[in-house]
Protein backbone atom coordinates (compact mmCIF):
# COMPACT_ATOMS: atom_id res chain seq x y z
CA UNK A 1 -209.79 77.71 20.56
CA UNK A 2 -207.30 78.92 22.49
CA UNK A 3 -205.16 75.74 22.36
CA UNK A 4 -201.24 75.94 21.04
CA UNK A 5 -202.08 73.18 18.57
CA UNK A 6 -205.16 75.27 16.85
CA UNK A 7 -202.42 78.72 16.98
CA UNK A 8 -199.93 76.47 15.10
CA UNK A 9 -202.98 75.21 12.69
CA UNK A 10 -203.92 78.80 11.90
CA UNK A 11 -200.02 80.16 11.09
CA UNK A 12 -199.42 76.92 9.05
CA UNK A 13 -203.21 77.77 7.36
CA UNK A 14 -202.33 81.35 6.49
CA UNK A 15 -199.13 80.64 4.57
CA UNK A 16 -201.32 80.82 1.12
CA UNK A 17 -198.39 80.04 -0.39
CA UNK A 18 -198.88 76.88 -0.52
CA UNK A 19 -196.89 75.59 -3.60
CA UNK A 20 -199.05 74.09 -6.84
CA UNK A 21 -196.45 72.23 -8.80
CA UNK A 22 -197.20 71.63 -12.28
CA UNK A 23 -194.57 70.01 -14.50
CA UNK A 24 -192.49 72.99 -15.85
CA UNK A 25 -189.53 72.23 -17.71
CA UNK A 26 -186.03 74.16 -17.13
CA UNK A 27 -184.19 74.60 -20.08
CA UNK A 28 -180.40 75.94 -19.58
CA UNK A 29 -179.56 79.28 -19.47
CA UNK A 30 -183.93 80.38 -19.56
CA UNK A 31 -186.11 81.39 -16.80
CA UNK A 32 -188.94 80.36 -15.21
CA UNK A 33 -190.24 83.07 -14.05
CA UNK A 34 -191.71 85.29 -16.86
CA UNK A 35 -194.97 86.16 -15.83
CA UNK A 36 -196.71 86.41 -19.46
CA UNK A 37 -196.18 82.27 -19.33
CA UNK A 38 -197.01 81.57 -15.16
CA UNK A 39 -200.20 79.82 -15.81
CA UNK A 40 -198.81 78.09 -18.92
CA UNK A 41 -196.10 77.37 -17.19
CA UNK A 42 -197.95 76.12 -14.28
CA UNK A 43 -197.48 75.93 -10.36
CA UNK A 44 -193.49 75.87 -10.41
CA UNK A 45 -193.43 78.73 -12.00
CA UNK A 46 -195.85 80.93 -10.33
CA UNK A 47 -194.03 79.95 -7.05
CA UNK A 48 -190.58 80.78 -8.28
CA UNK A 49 -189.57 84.14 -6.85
CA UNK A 50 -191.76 86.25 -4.24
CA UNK A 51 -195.45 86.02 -3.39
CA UNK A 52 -197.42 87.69 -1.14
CA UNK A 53 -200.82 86.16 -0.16
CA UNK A 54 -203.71 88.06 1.19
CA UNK A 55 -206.83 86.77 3.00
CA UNK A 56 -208.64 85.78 5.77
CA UNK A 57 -209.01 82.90 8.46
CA UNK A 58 -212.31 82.08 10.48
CA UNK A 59 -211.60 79.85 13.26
CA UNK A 60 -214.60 78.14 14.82
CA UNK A 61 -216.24 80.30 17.39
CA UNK A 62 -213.99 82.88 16.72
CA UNK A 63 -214.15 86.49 15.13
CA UNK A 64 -212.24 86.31 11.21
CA UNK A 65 -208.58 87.37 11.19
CA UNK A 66 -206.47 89.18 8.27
CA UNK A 67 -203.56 87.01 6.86
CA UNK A 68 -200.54 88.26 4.94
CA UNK A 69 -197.66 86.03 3.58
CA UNK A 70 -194.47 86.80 1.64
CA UNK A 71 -193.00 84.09 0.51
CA UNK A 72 -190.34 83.83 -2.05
CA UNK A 73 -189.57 79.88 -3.88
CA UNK A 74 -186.37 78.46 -5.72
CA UNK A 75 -186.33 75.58 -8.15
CA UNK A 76 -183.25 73.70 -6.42
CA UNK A 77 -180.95 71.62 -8.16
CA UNK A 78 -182.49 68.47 -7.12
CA UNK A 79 -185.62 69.56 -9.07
CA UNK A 80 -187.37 70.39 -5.74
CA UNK A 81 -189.56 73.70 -5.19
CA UNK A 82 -188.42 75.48 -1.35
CA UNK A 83 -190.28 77.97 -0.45
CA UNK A 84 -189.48 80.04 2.52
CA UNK A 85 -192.62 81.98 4.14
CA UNK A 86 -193.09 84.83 6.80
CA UNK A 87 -196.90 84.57 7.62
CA UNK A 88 -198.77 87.49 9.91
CA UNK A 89 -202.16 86.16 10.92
CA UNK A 90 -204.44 88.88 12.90
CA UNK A 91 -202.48 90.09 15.81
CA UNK A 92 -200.53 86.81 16.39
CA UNK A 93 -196.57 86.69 16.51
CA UNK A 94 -194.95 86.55 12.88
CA UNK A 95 -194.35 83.04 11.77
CA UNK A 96 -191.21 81.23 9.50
CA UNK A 97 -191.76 78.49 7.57
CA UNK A 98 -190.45 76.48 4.93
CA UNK A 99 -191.82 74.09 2.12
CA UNK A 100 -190.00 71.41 -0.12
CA UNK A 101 -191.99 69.71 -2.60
CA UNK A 102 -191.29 67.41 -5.40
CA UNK A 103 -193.70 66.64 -8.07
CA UNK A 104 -193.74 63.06 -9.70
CA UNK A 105 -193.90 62.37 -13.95
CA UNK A 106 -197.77 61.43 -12.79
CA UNK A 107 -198.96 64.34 -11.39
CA UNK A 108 -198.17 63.67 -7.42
CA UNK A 109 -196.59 66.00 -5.21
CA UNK A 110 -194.73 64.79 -2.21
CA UNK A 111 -192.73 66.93 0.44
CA UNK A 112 -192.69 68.34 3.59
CA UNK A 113 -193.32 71.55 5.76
CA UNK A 114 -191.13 72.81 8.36
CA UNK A 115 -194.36 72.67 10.78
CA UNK A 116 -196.05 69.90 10.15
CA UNK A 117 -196.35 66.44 11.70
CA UNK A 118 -196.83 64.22 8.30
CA UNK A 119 -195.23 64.41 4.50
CA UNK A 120 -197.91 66.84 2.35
CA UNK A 121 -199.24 65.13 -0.47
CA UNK A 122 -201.27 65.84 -3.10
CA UNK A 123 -202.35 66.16 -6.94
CA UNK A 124 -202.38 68.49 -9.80
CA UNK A 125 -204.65 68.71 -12.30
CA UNK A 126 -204.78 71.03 -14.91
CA UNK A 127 -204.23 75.03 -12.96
CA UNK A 128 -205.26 73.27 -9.60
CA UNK A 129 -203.14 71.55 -7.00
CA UNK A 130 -204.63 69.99 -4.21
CA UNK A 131 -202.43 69.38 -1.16
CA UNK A 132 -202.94 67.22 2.01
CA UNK A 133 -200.71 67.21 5.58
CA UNK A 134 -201.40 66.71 9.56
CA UNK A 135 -200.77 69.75 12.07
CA UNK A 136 -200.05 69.01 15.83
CA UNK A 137 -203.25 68.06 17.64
CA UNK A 138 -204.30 65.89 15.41
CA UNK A 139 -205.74 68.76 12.78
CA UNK A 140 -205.84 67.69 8.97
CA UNK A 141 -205.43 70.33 6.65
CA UNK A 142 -206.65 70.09 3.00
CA UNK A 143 -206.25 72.88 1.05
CA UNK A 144 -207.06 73.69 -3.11
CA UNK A 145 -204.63 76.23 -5.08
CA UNK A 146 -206.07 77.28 -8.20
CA UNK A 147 -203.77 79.25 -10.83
CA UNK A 148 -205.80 82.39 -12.46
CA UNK A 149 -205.81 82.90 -16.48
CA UNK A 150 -203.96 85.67 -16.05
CA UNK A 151 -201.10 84.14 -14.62
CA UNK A 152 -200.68 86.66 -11.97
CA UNK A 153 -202.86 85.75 -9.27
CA UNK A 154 -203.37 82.19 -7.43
CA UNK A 155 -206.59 81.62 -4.87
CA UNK A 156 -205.83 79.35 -2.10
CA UNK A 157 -209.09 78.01 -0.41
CA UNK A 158 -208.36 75.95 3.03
CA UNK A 159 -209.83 73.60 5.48
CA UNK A 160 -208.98 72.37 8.64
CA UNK A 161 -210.51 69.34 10.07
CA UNK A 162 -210.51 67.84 13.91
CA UNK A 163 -212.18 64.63 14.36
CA UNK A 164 -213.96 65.40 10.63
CA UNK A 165 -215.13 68.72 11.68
CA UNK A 166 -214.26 72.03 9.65
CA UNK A 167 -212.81 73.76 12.43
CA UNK A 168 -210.86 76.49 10.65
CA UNK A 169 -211.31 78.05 6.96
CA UNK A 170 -208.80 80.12 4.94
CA UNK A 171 -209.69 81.82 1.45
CA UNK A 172 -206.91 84.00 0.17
CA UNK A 173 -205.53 85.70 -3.12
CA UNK A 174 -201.82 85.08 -4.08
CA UNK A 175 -199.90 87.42 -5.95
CA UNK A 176 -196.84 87.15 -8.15
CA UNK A 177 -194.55 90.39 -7.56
């Protein structure tokens, strides 16, 4: 796996961030961000402010690798979550990225990812988001983010596909700071 495309898979992979949006509504002057109310509050809230993600990636025929993200999100104007990432995957070169997602009245999320090669889409449902998006070289990347009781603590469980075959798998805890 030594291809560019499968590198680019595996930084996009690590960023555990990866933002569950659950409707999480902004009254004036309050903040989002009070960590006794995250998994009340949902997705939009735990993402608001700085994360870091811990974890680890097993590539197909390939030896696991440690993965670290810090990634720190804003509620924008416009309504939409950015999130801006630094991901560290095994010995690899530190990677930027950056997330925009919007969720819909219904329970949709729509956006996009600075590295990707389609829109990410996906669902929430009750602490869980599910999100959906194409790498380059045709790899497919679902991936489940599950909000803890507590609030504090998110787990991110990955999979990346090639012609419908797992080819990469992330598990990772997210933190709130």
């Amino acid at each position: 796996m030594k291809h560019s495309y499968v590198r680019g898979a595996l930084a996009v992979i690590a960023l555990g961030l990866m933002p569950v949006m659950v409707h999480a509504p902004v009254v004036a002057g309050t903040s989002q961000t009070t960590s006794k109310s995250s998994a009340q509050a949902g997705p939009v809230a735990f993402f608001t402010g700085t994360t870091i993600s811990k974890g680890t990636i097993k590539e197909a025929l390939s030896a696991k690798k440690t993965t670290r993200a810090v990634s720190n999100g804003s509620l924008r104007a416009d309504g939409a979550l950015m999130i801006k990432q630094t991901v560290e995957i095994g010995d690899d070169p530190v990677r930027n990225r950056t997330w925009l997602l919007r969720e819909s009245s219904n329970g949709k999320i729509t956006g996009t990812i600075s590295d990707a090669t389609s829109p990410v889409t996906g669902t929430i449902r009750g602490n869980a988001m599910t999100l959906s998006y194409k790498l380059e070289g045709g790899l497919k990347v679902n991936q489940v983010l599950t909000i803890a009781a507590d609030g504090r603590t998110c787990s991110n469980e990955m999979k990346i596909r090639k012609f419908g075959f797992v080819v990469a798998r992330l598990s990772e805890t997210i933190t709130r700071q």
